[in-house]
PDB file of N, CA and C in Angstrom:
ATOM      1  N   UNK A   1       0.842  -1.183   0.000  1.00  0.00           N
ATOM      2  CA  UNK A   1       0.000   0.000   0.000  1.00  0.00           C
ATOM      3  C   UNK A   1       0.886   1.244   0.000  1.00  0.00           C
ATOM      4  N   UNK A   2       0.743   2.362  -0.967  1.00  0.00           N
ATOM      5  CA  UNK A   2       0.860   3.286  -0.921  1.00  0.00           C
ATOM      6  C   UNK A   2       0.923   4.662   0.326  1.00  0.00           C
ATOM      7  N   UNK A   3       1.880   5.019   0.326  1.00  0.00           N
ATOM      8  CA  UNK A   3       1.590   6.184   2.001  1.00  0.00           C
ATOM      9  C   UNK A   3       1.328   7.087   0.843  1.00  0.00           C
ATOM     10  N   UNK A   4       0.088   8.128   1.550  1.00  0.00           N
ATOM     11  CA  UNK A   4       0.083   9.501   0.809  1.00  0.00           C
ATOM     12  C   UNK A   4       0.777  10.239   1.473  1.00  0.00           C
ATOM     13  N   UNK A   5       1.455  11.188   0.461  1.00  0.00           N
ATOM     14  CA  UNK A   5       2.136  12.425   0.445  1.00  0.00           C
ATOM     15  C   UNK A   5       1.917  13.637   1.611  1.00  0.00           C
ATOM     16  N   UNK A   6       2.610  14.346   2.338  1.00  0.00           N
ATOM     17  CA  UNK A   6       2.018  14.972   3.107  1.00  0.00           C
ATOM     18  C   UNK A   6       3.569  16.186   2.779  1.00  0.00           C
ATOM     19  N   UNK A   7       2.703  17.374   3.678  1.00  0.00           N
ATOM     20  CA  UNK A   7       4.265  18.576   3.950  1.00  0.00           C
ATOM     21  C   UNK A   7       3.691  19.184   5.172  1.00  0.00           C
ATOM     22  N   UNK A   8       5.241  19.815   5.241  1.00  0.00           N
ATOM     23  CA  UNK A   8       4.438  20.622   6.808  1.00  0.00           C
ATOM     24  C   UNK A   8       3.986  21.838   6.588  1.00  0.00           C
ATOM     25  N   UNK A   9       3.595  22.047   7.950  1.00  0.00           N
ATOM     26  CA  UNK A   9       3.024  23.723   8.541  1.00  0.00           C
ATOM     27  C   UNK A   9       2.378  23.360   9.797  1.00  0.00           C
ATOM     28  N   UNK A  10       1.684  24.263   9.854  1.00  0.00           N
ATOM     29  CA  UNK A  10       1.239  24.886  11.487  1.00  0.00           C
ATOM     30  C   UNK A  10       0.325  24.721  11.409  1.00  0.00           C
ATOM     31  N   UNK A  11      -0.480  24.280  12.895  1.00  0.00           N
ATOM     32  CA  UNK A  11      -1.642  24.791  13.276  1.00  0.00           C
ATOM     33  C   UNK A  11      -1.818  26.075  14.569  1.00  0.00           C
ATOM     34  N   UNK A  12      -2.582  26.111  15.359  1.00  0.00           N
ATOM     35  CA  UNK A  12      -2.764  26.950  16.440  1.00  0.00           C
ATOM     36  C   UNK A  12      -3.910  26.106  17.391  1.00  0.00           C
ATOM     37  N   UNK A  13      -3.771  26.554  18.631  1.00  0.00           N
ATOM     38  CA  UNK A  13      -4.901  25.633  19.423  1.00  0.00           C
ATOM     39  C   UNK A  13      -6.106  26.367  19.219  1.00  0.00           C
ATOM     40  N   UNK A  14      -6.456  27.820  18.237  1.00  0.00           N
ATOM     41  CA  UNK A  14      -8.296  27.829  17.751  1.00  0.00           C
ATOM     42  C   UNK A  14      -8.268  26.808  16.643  1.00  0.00           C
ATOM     43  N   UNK A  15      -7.460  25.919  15.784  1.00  0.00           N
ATOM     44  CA  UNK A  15      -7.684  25.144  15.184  1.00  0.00           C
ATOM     45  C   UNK A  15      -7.337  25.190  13.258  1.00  0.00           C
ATOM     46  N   UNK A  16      -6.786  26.754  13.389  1.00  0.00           N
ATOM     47  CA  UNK A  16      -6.513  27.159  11.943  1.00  0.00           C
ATOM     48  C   UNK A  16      -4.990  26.645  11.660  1.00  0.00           C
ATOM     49  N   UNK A  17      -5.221  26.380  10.358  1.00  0.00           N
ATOM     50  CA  UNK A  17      -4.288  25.624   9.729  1.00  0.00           C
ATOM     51  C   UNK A  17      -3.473  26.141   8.468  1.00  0.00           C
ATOM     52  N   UNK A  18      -2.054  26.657   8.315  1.00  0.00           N
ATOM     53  CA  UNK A  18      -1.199  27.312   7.375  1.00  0.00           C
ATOM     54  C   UNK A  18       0.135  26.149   7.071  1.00  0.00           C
ATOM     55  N   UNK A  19       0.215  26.364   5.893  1.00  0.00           N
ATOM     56  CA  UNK A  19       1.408  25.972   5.059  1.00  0.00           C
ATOM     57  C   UNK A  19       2.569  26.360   5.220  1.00  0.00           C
ATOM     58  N   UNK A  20       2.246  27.708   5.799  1.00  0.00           N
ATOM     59  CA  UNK A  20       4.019  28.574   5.986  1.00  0.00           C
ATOM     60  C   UNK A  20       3.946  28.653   7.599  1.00  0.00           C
ATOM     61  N   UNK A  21       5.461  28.215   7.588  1.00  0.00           N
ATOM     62  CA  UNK A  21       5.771  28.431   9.019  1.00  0.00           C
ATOM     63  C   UNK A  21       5.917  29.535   9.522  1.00  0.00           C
ATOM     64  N   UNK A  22       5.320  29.668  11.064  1.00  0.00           N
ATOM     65  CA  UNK A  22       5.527  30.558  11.961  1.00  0.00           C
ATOM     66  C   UNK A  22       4.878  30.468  13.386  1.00  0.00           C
ATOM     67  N   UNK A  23       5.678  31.065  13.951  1.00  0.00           N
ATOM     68  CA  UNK A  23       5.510  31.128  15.390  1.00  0.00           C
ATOM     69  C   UNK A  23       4.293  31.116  16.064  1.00  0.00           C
ATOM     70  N   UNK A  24       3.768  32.524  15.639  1.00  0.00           N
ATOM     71  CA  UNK A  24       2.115  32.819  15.702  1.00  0.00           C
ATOM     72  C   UNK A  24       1.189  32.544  14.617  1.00  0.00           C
ATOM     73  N   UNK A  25      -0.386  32.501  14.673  1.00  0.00           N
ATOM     74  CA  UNK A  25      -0.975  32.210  13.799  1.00  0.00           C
ATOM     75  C   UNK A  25      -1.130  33.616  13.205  1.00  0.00           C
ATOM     76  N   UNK A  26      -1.404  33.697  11.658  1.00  0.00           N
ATOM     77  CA  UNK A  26      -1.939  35.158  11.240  1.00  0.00           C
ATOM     78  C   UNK A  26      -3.196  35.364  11.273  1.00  0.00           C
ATOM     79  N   UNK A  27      -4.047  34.775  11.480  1.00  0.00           N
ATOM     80  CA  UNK A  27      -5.555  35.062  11.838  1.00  0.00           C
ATOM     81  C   UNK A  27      -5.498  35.387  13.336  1.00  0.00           C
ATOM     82  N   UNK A  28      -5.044  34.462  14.304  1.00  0.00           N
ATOM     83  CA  UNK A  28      -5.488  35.238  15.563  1.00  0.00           C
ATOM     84  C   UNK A  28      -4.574  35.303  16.723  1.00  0.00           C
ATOM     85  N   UNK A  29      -3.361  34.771  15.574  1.00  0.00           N
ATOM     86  CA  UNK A  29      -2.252  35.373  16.616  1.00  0.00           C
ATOM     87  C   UNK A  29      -1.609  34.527  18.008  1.00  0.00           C
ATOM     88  N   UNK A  30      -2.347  33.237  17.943  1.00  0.00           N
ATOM     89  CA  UNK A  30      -2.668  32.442  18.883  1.00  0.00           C
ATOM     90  C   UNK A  30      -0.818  31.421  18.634  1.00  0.00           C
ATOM     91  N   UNK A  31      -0.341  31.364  19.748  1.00  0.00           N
ATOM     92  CA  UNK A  31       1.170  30.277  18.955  1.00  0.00           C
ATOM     93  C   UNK A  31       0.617  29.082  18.481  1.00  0.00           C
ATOM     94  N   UNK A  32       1.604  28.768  17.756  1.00  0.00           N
ATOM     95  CA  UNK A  32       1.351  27.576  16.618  1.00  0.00           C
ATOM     96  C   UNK A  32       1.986  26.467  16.586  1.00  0.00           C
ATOM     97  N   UNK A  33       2.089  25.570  16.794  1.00  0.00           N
ATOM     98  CA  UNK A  33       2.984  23.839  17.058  1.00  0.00           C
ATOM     99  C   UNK A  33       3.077  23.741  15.130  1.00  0.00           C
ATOM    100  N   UNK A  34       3.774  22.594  14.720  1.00  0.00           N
ATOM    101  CA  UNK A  34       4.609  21.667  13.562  1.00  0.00           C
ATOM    102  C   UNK A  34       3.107  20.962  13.454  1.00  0.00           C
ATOM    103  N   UNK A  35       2.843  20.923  12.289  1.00  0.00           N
ATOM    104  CA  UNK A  35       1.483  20.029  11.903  1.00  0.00           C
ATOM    105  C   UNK A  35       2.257  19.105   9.907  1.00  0.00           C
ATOM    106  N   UNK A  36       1.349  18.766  10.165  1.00  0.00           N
ATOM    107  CA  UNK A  36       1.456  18.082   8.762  1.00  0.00           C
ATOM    108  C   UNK A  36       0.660  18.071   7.984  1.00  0.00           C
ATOM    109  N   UNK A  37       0.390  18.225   6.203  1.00  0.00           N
ATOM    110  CA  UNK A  37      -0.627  18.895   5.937  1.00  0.00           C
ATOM    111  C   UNK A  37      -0.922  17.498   4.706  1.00  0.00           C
ATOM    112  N   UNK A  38      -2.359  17.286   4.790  1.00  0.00           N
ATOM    113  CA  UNK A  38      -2.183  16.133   3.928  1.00  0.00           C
ATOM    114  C   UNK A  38      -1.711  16.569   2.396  1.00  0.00           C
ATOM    115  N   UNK A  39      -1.630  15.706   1.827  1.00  0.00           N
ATOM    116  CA  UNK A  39      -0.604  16.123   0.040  1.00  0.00           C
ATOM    117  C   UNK A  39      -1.913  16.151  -0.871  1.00  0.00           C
ATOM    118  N   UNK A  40      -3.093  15.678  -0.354  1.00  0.00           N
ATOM    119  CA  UNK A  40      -4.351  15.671  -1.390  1.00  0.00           C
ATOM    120  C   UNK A  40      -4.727  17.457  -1.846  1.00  0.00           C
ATOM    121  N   UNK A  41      -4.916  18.431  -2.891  1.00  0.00           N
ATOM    122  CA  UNK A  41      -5.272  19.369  -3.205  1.00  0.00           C
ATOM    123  C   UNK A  41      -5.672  19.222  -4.890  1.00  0.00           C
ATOM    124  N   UNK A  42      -6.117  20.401  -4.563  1.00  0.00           N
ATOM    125  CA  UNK A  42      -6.670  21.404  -5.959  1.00  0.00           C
ATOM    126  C   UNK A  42      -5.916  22.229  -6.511  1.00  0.00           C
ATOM    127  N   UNK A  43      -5.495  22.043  -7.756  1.00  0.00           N
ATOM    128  CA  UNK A  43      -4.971  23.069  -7.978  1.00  0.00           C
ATOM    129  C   UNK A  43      -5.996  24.235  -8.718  1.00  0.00           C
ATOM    130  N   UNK A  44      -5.616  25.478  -8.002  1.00  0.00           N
ATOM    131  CA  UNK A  44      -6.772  26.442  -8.348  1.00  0.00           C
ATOM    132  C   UNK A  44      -5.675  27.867  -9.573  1.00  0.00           C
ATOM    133  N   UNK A  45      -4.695  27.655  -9.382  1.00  0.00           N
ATOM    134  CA  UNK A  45      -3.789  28.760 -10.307  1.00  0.00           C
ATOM    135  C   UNK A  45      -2.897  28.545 -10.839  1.00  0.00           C
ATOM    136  N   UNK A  46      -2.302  28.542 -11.898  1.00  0.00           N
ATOM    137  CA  UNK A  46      -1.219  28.447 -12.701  1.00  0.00           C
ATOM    138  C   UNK A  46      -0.362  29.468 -12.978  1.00  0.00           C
ATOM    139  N   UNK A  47       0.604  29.846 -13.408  1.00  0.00           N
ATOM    140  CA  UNK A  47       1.623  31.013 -13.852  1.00  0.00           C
ATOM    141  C   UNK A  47       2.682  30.580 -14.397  1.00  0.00           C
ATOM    142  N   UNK A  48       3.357  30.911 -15.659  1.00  0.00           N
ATOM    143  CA  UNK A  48       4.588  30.481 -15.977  1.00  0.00           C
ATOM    144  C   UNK A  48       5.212  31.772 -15.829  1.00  0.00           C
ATOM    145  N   UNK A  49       6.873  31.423 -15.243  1.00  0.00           N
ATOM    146  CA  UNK A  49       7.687  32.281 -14.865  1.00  0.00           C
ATOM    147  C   UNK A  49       8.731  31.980 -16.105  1.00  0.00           C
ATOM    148  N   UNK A  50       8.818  33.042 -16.815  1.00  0.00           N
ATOM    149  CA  UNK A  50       9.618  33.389 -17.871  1.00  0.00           C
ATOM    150  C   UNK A  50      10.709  34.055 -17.435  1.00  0.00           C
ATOM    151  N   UNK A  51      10.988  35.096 -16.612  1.00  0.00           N
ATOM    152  CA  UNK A  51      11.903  36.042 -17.065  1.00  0.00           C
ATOM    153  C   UNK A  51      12.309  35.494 -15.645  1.00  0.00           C
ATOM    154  N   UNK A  52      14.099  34.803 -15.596  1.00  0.00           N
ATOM    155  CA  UNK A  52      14.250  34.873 -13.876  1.00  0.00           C
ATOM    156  C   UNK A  52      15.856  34.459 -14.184  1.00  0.00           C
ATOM    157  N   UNK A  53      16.581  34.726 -13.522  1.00  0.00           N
ATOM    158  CA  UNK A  53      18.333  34.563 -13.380  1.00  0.00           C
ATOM    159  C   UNK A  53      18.261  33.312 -13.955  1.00  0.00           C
ATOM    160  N   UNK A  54      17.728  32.197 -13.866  1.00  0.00           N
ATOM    161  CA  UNK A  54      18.558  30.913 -14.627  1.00  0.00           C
ATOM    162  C   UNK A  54      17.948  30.926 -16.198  1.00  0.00           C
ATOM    163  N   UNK A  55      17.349  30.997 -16.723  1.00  0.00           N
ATOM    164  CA  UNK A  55      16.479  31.665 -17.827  1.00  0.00           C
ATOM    165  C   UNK A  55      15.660  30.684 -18.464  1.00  0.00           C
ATOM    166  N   UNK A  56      15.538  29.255 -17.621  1.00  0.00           N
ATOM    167  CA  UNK A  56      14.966  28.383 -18.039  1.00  0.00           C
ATOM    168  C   UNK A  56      13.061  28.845 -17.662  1.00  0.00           C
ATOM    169  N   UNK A  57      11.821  29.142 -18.379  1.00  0.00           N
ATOM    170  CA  UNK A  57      10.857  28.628 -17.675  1.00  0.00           C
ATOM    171  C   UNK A  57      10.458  28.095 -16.779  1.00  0.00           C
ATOM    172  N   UNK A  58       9.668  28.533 -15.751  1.00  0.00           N
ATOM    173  CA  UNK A  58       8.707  27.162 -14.364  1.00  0.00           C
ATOM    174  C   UNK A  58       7.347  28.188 -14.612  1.00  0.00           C
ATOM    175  N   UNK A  59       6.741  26.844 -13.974  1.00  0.00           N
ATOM    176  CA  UNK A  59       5.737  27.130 -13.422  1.00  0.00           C
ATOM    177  C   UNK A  59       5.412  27.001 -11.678  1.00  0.00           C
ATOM    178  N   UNK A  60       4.552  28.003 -12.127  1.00  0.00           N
ATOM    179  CA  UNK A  60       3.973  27.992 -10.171  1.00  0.00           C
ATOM    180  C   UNK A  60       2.781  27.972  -9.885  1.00  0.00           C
ATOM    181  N   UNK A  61       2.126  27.624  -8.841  1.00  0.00           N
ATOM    182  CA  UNK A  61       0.399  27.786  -8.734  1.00  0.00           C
ATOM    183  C   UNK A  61       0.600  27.516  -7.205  1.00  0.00           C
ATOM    184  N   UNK A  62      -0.754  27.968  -7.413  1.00  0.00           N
ATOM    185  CA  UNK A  62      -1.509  27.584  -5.475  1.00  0.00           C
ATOM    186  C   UNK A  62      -2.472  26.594  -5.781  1.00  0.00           C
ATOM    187  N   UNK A  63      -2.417  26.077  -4.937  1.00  0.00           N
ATOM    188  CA  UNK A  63      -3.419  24.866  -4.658  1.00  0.00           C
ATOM    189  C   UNK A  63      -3.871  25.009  -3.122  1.00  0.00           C
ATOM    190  N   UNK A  64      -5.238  24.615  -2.817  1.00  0.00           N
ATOM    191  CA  UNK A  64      -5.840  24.184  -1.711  1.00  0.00           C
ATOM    192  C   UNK A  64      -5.941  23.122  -1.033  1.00  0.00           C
ATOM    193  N   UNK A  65      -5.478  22.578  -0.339  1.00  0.00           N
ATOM    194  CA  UNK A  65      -5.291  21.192   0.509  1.00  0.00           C
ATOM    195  C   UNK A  65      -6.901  21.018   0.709  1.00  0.00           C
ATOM    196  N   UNK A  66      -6.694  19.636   1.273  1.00  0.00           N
ATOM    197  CA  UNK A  66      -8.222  18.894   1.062  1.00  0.00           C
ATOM    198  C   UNK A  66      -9.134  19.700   2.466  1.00  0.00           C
ATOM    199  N   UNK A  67     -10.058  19.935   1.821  1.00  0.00           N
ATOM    200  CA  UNK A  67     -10.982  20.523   2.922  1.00  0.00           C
ATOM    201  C   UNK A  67     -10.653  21.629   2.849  1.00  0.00           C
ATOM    202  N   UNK A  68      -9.847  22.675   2.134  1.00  0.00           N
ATOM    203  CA  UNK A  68     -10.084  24.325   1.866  1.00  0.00           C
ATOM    204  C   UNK A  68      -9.308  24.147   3.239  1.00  0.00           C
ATOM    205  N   UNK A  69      -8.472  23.598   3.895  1.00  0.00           N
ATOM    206  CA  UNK A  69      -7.538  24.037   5.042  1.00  0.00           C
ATOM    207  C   UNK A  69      -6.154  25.376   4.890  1.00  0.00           C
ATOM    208  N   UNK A  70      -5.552  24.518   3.938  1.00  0.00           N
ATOM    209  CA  UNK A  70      -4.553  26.094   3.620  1.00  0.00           C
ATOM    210  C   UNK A  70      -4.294  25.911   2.065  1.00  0.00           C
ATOM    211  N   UNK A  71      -3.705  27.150   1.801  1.00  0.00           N
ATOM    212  CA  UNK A  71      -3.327  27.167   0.256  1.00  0.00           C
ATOM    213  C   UNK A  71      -1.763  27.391   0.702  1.00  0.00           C
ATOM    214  N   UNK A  72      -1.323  26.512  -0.713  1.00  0.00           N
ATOM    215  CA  UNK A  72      -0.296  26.458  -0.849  1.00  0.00           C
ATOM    216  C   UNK A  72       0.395  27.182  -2.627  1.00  0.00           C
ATOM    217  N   UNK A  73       2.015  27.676  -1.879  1.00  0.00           N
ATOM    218  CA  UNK A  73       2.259  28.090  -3.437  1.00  0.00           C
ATOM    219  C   UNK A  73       3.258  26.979  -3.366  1.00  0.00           C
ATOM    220  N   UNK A  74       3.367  26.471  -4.612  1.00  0.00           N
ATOM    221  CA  UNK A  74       3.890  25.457  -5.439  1.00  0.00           C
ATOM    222  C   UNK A  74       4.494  25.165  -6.707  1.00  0.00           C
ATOM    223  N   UNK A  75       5.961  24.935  -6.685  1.00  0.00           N
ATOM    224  CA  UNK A  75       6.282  24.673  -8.248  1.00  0.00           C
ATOM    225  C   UNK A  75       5.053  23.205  -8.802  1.00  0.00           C
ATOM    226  N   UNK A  76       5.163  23.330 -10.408  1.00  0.00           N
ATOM    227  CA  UNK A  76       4.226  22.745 -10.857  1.00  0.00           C
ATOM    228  C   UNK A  76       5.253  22.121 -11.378  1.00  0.00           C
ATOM    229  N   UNK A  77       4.502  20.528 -11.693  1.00  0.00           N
ATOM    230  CA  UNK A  77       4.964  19.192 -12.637  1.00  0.00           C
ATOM    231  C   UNK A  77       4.272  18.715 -12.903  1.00  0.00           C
ATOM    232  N   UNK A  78       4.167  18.089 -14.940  1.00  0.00           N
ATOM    233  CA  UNK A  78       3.589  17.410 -15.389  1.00  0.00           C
ATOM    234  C   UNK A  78       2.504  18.486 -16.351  1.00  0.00           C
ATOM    235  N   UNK A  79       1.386  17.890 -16.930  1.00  0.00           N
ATOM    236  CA  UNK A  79       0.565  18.816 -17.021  1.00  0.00           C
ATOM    237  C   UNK A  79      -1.031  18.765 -16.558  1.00  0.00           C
ATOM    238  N   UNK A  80      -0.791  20.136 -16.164  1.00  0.00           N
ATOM    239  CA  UNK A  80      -2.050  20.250 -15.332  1.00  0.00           C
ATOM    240  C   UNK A  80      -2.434  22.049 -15.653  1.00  0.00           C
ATOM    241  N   UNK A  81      -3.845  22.559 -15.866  1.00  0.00           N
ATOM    242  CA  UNK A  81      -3.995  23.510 -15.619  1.00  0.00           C
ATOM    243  C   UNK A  81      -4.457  24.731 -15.295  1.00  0.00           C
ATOM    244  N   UNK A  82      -4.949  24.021 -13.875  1.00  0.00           N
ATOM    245  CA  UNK A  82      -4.991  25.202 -12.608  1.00  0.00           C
ATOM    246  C   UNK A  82      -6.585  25.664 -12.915  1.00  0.00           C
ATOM    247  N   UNK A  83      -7.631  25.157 -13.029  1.00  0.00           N
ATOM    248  CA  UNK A  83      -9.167  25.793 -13.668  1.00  0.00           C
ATOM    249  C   UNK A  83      -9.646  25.539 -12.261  1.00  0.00           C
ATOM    250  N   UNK A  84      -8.988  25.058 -11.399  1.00  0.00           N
ATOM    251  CA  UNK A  84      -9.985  24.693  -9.887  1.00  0.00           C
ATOM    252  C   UNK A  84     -10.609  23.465 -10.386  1.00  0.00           C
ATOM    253  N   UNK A  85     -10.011  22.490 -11.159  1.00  0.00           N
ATOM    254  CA  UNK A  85     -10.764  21.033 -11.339  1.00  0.00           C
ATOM    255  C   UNK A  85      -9.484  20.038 -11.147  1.00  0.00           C
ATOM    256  N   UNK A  86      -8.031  20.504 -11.083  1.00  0.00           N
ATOM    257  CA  UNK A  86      -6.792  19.608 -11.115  1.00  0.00           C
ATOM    258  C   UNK A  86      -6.700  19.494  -9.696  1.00  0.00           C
ATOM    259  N   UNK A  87      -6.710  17.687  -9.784  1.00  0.00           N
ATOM    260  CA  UNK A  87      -5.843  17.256  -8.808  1.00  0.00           C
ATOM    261  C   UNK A  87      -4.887  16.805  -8.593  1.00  0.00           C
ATOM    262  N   UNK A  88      -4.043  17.438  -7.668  1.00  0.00           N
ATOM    263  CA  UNK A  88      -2.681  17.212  -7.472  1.00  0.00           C
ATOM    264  C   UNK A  88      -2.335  16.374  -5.751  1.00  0.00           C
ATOM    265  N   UNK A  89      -1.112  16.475  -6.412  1.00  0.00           N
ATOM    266  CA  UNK A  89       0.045  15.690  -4.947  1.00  0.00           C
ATOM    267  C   UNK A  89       0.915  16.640  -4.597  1.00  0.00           C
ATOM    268  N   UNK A  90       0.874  17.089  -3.158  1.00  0.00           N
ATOM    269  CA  UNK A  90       2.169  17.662  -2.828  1.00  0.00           C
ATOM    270  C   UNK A  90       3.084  17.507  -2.170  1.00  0.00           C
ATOM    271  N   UNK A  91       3.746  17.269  -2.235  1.00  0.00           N
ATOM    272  CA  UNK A  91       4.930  17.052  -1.595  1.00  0.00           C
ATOM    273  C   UNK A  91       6.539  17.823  -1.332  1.00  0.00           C
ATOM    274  N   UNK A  92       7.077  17.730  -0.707  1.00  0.00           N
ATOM    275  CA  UNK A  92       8.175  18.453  -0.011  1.00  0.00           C
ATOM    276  C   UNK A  92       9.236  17.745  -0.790  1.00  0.00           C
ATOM    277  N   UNK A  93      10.328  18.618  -1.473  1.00  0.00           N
ATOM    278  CA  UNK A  93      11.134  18.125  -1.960  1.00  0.00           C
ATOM    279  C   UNK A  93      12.590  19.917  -1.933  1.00  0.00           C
ATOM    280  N   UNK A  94      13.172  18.944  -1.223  1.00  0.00           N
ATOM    281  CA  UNK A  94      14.532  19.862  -0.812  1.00  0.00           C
ATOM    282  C   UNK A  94      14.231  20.977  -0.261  1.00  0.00           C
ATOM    283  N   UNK A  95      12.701  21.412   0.664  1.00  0.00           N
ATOM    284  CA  UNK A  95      12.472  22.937   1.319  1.00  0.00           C
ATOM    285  C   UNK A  95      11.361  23.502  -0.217  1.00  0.00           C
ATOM    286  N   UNK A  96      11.329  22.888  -0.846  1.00  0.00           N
ATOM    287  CA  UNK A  96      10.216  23.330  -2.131  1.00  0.00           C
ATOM    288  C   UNK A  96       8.920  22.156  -1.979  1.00  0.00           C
ATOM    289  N   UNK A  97       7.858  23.036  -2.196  1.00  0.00           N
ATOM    290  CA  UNK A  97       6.647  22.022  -2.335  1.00  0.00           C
ATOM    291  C   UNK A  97       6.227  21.922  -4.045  1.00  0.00           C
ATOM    292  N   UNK A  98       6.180  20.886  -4.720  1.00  0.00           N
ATOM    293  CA  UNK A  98       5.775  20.274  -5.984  1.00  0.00           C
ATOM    294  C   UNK A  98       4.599  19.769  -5.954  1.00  0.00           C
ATOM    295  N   UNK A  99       3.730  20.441  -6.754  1.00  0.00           N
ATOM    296  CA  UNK A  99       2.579  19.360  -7.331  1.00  0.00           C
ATOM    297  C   UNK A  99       2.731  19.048  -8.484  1.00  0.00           C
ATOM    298  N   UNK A 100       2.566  17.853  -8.325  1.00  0.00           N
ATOM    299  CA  UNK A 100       2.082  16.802  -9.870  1.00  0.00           C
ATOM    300  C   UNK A 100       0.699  16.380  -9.446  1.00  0.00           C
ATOM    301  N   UNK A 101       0.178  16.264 -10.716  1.00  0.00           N
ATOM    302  CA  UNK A 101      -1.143  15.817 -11.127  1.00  0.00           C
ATOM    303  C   UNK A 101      -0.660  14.206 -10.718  1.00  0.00           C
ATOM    304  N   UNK A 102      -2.374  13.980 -10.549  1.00  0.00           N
ATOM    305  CA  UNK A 102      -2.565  13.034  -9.884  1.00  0.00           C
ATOM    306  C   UNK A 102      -3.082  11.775 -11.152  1.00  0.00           C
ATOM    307  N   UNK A 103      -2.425  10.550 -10.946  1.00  0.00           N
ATOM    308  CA  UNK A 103      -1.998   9.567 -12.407  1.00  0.00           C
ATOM    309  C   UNK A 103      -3.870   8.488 -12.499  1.00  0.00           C
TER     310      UNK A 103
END
C-alpha cells in the first residue's frame, strides 16, 4: 500500500491551519505547534515564470489542501492547468513544495 504524500506547517490551538511556518498564527495570533498537511489538493492557479536569473521557464500555482484548510504556493509538474478542477500531490522536496497531477 501506498503512504500519501504529506508537507508541513502549522496549526494553532483555535484550530486554523497554514502551510508557511511561523511562530504565531496570522488570523489570531494564537502560537502555533509543527502540523502536517495532507498532500491531497486542488490546484486552483497556474503562472509560468519566464523572465528569472537561470532563464529556463517554471511554473507555479496555489493549490488548496483537502478541505479548503490552507493554500499552498507550489512549483508545478507534469501537465495540469490550474481551472480549480486539477488534482494534485504535494509534496516536499529539498524545502520546495511540488505538485504533480494526480496519475
Amino acid at each position: 500500500m501506498r503512504r500519501r504524500a504529506s508537507i508541513p506547517g502549522v496549526r494553532c490551538a483555535r484550530g486554523h491551519v497554514h502551510a508557511q511556518a511561523g511562530t504565531h498564527c496570522p488570523e489570531c495570533d494564537a502560537p502555533t505547534r509543527s502540523a502536517r498537511l495532507a498532500g491531497d489538493a486542488i490546484l486552483v492557479l497556474v503562472t509560468t515564470v519566464r523572465i528569472n536569473p537561470s532563464g529556463a521557464p517554471f511554473r507555479l500555482g496555489v493549490a488548496v489542501t483537502r478541505g479548503g484548510r490552507a493554500r499552498v504556493l507550489c512549483l508545478i509538474e507534469g501537465n495540469v492547468r490550474g481551472l480549480g478542477r486539477d488534482r494534485v500531490q504535494l509534496e516536499e522536496r529539498d524545502g520546495v513544495v511540488v505538485a504533480r497531477g494526480e496519475r
